[in-house]
PDB file of N, CA and C in Angstrom:
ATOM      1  N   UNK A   1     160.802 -39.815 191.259  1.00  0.00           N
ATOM      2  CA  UNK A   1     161.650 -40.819 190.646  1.00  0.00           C
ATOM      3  C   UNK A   1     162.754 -41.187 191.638  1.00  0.00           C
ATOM      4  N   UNK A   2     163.111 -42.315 191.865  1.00  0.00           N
ATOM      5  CA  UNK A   2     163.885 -42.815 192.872  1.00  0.00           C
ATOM      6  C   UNK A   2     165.462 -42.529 192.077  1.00  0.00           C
ATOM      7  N   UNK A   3     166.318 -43.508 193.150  1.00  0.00           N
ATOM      8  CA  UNK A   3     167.906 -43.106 192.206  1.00  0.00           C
ATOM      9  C   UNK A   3     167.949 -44.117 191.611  1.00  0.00           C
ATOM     10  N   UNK A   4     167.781 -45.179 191.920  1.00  0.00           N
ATOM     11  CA  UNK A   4     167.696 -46.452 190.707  1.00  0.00           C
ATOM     12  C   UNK A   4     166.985 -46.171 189.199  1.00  0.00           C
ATOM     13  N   UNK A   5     166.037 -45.235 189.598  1.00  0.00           N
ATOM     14  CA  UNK A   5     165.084 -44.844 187.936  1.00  0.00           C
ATOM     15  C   UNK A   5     166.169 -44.434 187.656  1.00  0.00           C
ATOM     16  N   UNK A   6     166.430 -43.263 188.509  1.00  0.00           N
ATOM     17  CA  UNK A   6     167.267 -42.045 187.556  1.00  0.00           C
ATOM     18  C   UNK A   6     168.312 -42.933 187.059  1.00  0.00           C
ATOM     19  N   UNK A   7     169.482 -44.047 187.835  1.00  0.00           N
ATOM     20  CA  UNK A   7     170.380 -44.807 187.113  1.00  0.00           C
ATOM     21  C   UNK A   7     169.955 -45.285 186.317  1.00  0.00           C
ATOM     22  N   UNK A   8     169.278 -45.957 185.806  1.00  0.00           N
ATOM     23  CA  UNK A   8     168.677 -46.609 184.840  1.00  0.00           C
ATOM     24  C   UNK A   8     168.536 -45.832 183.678  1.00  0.00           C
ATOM     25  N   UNK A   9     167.679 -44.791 183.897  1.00  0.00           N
ATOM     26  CA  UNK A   9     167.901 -43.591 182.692  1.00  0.00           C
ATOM     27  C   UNK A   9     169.219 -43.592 182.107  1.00  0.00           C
ATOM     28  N   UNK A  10     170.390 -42.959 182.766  1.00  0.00           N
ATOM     29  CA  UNK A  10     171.757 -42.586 182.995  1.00  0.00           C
ATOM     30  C   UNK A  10     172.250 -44.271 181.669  1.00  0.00           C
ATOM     31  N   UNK A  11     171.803 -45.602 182.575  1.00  0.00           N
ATOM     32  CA  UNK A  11     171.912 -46.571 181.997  1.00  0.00           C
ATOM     33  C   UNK A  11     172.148 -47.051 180.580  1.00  0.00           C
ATOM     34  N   UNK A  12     170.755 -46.411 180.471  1.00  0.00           N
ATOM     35  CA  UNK A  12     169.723 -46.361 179.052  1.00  0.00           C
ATOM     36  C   UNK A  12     170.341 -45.702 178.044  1.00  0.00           C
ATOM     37  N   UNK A  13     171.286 -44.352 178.381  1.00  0.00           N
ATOM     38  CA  UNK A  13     171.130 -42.980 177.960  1.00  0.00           C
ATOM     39  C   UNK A  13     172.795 -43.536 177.312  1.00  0.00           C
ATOM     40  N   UNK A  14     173.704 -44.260 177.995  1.00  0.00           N
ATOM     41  CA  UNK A  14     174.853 -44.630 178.123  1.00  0.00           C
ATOM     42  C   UNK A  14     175.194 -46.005 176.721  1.00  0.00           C
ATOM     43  N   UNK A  15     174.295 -46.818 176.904  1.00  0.00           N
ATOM     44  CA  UNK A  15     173.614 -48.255 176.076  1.00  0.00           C
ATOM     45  C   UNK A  15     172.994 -47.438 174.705  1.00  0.00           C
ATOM     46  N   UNK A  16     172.148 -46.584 175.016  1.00  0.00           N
ATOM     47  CA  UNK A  16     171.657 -46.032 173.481  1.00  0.00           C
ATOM     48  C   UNK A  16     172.295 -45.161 173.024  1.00  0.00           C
ATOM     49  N   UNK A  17     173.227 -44.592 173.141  1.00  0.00           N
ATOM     50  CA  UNK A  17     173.594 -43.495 172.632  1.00  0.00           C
ATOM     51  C   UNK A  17     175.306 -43.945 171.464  1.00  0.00           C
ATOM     52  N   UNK A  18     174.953 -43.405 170.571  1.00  0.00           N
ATOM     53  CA  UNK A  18     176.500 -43.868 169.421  1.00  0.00           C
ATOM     54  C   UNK A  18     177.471 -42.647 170.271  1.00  0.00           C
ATOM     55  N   UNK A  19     177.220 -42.113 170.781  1.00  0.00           N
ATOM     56  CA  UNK A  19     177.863 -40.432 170.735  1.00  0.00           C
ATOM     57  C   UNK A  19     179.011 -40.403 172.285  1.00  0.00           C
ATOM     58  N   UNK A  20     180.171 -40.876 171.790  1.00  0.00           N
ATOM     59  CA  UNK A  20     180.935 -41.287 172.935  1.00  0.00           C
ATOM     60  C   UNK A  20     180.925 -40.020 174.047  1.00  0.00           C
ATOM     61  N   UNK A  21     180.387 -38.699 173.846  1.00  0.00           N
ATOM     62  CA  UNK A  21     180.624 -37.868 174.978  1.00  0.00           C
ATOM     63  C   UNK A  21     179.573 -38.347 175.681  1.00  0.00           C
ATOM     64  N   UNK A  22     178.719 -38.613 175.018  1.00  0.00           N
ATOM     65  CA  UNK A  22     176.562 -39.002 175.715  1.00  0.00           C
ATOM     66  C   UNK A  22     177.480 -40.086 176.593  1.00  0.00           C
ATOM     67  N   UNK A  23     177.901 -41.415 176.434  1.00  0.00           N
ATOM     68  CA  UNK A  23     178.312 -42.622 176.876  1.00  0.00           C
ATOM     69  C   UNK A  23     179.466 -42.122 178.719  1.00  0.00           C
ATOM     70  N   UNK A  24     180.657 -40.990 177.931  1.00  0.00           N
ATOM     71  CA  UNK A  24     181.511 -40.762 178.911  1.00  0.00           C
ATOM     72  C   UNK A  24     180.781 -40.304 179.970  1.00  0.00           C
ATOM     73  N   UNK A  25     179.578 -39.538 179.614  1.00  0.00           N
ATOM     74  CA  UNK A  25     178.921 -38.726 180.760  1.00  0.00           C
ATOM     75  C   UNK A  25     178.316 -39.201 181.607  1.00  0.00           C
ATOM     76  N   UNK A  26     177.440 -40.170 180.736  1.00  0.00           N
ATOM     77  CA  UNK A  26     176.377 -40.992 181.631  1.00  0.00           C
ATOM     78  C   UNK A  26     176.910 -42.161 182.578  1.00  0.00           C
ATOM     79  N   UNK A  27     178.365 -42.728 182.077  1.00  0.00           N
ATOM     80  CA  UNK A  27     179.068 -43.883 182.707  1.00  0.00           C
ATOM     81  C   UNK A  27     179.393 -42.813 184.066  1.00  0.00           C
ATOM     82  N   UNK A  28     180.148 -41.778 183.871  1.00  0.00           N
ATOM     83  CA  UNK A  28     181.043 -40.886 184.837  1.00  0.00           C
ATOM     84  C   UNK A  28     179.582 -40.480 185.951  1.00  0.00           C
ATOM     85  N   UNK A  29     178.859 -39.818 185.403  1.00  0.00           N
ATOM     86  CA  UNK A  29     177.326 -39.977 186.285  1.00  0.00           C
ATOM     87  C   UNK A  29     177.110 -41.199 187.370  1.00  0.00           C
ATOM     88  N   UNK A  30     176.941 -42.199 186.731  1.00  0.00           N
ATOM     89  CA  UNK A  30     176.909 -43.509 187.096  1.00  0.00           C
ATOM     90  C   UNK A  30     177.737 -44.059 188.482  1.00  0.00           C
ATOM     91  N   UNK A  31     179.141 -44.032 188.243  1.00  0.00           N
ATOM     92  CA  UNK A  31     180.318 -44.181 189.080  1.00  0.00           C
ATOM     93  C   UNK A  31     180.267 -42.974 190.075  1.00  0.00           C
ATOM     94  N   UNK A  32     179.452 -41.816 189.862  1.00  0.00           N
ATOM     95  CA  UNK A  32     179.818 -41.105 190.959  1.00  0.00           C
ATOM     96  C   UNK A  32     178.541 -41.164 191.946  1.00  0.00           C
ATOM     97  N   UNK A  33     177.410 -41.814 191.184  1.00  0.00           N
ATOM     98  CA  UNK A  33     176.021 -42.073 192.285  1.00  0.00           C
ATOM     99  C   UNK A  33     176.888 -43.471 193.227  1.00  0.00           C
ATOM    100  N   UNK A  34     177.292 -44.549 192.776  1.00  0.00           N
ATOM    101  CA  UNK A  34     177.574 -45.578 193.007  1.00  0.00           C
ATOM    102  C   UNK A  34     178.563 -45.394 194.191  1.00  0.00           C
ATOM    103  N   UNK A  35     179.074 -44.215 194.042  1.00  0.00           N
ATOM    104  CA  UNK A  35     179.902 -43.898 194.904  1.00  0.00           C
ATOM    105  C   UNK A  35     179.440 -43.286 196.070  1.00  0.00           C
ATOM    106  N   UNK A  36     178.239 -42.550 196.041  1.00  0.00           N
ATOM    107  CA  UNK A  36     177.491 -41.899 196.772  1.00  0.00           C
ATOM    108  C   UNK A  36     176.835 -42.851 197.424  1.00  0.00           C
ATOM    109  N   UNK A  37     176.272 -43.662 196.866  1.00  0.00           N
ATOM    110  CA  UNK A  37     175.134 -44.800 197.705  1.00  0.00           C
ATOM    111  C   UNK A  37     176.292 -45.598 198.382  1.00  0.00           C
ATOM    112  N   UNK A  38     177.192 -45.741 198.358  1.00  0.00           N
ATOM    113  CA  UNK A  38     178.200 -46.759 199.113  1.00  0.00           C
ATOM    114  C   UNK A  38     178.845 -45.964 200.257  1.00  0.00           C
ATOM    115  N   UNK A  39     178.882 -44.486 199.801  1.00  0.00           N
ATOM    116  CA  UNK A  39     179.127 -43.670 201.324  1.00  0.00           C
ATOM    117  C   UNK A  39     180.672 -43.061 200.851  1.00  0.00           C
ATOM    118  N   UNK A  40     181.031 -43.178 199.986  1.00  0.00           N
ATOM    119  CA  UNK A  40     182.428 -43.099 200.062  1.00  0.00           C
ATOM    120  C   UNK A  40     182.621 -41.781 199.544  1.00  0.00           C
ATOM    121  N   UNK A  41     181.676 -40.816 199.113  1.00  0.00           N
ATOM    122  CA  UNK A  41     181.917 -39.425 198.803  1.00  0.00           C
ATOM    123  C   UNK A  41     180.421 -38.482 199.801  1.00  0.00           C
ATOM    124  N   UNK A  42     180.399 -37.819 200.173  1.00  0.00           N
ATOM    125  CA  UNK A  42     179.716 -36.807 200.634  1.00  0.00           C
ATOM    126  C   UNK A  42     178.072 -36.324 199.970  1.00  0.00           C
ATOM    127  N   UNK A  43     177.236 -36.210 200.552  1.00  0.00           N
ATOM    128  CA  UNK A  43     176.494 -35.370 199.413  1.00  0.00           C
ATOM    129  C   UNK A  43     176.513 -33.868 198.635  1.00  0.00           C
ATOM    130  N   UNK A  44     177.501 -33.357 199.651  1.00  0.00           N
ATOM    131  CA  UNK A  44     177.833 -31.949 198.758  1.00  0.00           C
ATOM    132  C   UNK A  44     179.087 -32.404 197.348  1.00  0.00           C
ATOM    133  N   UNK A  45     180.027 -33.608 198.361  1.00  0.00           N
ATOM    134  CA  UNK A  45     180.852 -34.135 197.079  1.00  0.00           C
ATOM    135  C   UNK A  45     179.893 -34.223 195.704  1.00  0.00           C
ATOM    136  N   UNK A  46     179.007 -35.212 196.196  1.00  0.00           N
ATOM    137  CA  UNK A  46     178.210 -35.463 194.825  1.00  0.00           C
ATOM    138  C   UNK A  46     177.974 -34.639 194.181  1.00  0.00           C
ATOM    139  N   UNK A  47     176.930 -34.131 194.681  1.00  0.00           N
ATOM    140  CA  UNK A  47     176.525 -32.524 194.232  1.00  0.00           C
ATOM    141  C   UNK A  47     177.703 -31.619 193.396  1.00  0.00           C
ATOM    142  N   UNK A  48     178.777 -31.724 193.872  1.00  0.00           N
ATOM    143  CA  UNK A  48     179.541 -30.800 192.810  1.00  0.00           C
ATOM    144  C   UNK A  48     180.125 -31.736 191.966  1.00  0.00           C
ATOM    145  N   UNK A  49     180.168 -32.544 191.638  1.00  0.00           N
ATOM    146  CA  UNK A  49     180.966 -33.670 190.668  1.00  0.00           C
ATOM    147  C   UNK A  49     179.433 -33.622 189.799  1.00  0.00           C
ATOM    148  N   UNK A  50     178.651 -34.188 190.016  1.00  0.00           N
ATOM    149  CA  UNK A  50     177.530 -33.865 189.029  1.00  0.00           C
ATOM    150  C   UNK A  50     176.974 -32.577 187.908  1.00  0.00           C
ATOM    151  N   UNK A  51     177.667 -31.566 189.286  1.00  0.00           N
ATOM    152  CA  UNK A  51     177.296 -30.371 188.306  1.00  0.00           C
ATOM    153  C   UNK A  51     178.373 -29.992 187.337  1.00  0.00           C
ATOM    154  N   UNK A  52     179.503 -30.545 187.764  1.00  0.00           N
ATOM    155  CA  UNK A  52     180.917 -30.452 186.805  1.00  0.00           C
ATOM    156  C   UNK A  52     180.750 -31.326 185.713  1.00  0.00           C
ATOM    157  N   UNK A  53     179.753 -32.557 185.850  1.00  0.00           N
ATOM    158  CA  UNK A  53     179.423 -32.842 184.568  1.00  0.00           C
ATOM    159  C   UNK A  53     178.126 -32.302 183.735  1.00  0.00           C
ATOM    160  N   UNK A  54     177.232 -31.825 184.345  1.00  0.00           N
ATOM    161  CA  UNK A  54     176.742 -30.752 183.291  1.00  0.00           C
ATOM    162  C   UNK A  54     177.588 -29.827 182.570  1.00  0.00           C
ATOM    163  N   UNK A  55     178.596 -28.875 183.452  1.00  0.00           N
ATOM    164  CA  UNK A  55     179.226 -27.971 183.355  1.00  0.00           C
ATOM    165  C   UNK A  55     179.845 -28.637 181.980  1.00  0.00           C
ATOM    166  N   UNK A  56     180.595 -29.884 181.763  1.00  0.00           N
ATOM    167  CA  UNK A  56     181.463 -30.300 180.792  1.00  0.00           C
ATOM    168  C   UNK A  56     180.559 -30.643 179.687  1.00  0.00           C
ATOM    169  N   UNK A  57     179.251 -30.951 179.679  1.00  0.00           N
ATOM    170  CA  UNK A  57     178.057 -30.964 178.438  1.00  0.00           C
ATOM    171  C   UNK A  57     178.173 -29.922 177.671  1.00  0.00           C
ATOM    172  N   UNK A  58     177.574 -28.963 178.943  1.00  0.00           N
ATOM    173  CA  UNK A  58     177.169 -27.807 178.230  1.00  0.00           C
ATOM    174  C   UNK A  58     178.067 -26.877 177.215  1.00  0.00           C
ATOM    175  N   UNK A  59     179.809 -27.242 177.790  1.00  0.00           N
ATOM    176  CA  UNK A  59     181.053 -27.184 177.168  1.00  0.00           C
ATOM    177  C   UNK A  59     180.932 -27.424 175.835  1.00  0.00           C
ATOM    178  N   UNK A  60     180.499 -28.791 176.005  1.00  0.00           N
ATOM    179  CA  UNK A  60     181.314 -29.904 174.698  1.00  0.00           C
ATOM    180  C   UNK A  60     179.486 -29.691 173.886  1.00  0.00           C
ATOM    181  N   UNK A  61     178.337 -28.929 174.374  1.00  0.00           N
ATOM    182  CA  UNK A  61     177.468 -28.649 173.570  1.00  0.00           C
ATOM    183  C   UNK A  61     177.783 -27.746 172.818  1.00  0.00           C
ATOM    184  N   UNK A  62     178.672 -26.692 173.575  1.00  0.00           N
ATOM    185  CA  UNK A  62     178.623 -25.369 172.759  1.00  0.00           C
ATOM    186  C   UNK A  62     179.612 -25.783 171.631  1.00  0.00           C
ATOM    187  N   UNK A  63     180.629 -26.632 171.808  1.00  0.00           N
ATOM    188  CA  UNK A  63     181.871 -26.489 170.649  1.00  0.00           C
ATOM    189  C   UNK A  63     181.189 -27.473 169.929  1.00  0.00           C
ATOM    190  N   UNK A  64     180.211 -28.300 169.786  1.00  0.00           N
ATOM    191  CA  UNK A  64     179.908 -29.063 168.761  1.00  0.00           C
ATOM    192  C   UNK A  64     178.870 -27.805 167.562  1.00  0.00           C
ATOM    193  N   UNK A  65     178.164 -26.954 168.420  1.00  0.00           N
ATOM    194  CA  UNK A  65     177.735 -25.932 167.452  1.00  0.00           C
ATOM    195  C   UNK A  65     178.078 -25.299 166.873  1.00  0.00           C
ATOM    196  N   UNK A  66     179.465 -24.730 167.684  1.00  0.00           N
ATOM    197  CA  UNK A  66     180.868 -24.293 167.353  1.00  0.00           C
ATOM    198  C   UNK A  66     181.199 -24.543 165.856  1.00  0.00           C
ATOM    199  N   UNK A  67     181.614 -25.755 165.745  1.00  0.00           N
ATOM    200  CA  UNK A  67     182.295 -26.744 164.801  1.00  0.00           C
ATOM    201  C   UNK A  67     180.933 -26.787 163.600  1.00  0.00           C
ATOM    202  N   UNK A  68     179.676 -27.097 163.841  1.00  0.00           N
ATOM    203  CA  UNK A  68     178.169 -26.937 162.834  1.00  0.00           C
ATOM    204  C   UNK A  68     178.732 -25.319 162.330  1.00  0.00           C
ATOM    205  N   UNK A  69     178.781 -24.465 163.157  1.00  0.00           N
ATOM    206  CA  UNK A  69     178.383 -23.294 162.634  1.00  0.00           C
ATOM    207  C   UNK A  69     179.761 -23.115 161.553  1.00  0.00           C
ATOM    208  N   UNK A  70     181.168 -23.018 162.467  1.00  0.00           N
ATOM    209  CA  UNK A  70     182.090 -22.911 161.012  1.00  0.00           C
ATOM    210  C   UNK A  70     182.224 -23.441 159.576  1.00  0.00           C
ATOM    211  N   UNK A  71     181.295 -25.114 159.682  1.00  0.00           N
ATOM    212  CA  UNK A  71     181.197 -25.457 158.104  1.00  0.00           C
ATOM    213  C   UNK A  71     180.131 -25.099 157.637  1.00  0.00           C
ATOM    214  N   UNK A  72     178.949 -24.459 158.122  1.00  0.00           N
ATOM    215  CA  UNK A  72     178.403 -23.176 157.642  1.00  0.00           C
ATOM    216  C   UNK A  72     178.410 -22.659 156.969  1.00  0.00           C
ATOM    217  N   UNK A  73     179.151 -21.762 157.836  1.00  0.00           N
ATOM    218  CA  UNK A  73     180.076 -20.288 156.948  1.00  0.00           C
ATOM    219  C   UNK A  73     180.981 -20.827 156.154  1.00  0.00           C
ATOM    220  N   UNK A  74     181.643 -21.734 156.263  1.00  0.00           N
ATOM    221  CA  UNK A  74     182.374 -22.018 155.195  1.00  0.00           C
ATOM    222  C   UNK A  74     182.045 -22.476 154.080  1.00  0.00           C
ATOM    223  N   UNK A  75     180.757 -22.937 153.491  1.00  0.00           N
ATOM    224  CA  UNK A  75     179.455 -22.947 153.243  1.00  0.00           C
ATOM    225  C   UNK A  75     179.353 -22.001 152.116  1.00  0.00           C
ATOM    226  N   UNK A  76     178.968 -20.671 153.313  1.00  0.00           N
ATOM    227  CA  UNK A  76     178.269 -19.704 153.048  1.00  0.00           C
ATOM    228  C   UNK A  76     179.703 -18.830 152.116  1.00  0.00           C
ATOM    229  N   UNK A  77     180.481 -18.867 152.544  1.00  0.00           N
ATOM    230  CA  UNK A  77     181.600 -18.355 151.813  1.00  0.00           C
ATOM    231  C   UNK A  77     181.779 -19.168 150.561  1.00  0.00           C
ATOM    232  N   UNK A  78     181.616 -20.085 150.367  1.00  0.00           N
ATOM    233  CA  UNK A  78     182.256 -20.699 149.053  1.00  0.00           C
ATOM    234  C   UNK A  78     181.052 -20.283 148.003  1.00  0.00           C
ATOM    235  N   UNK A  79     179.946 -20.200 148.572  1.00  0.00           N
ATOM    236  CA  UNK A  79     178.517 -19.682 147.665  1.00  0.00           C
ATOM    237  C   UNK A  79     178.903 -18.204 147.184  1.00  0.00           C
ATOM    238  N   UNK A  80     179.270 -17.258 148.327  1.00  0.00           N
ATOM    239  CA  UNK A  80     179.827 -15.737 147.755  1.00  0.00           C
ATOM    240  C   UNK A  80     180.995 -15.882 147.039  1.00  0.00           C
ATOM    241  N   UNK A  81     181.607 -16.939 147.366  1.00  0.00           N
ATOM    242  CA  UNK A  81     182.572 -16.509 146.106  1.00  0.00           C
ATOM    243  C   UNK A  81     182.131 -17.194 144.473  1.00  0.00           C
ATOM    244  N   UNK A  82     181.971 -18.102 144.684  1.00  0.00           N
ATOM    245  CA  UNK A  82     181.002 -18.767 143.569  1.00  0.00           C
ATOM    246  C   UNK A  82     180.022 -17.389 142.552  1.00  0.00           C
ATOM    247  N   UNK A  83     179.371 -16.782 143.696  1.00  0.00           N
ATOM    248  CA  UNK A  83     178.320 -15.695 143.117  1.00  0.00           C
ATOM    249  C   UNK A  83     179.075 -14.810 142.495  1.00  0.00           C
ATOM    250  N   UNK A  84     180.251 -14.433 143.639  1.00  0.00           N
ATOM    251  CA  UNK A  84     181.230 -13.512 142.622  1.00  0.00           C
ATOM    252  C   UNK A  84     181.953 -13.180 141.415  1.00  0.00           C
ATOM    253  N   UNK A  85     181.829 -14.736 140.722  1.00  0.00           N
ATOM    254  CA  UNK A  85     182.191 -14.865 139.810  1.00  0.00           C
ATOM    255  C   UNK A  85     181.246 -15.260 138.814  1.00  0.00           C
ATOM    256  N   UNK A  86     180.215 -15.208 138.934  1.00  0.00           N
ATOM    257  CA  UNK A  86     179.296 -14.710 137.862  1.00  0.00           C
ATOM    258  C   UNK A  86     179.183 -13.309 137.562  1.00  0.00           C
TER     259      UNK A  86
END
């Protein structure tokens, strides 16, 4: 896959997505290839600015499960107490 596919993906991913972190990532992706093909950052630059945006996914993946799992349990607690009082 060339870098134009892959932008395009990135593109795609940015255009379809409701989910403003999906949008911040893929734009910030975007601006830092653009930056790369024009010469104005390094390829190790790239390379670590890219992986700092995985790094910030995988972040903002975990606290969105984070946030699923506490209304959960909070959930799951209002059922035990509910039960308790039968």
């Amino acid at each position: 896959m060339s870098v134009e596919q892959h932008q395009h993906a990135l593109l795609e991913s940015y255009n379809g997505s409701l989910d403003p972190k999906v949008q911040e990532s893929a734009h910030t992706a975007n601006q830092y290839t653009e930056m790369f093909k024009a010469g104005e950052i390094n390829k190790e630059e790239y390379i670590q600015m890219m992986e700092d945006i995985i790094r910030v996914n995988n972040i903002n993946r975990s606290m969105d499960n984070m946030q699923v799992m506490e209304h959960m349990n909070v959930a799951i607690n209002g059922l035990i107490n509910l039960a308790s009082l039968v």
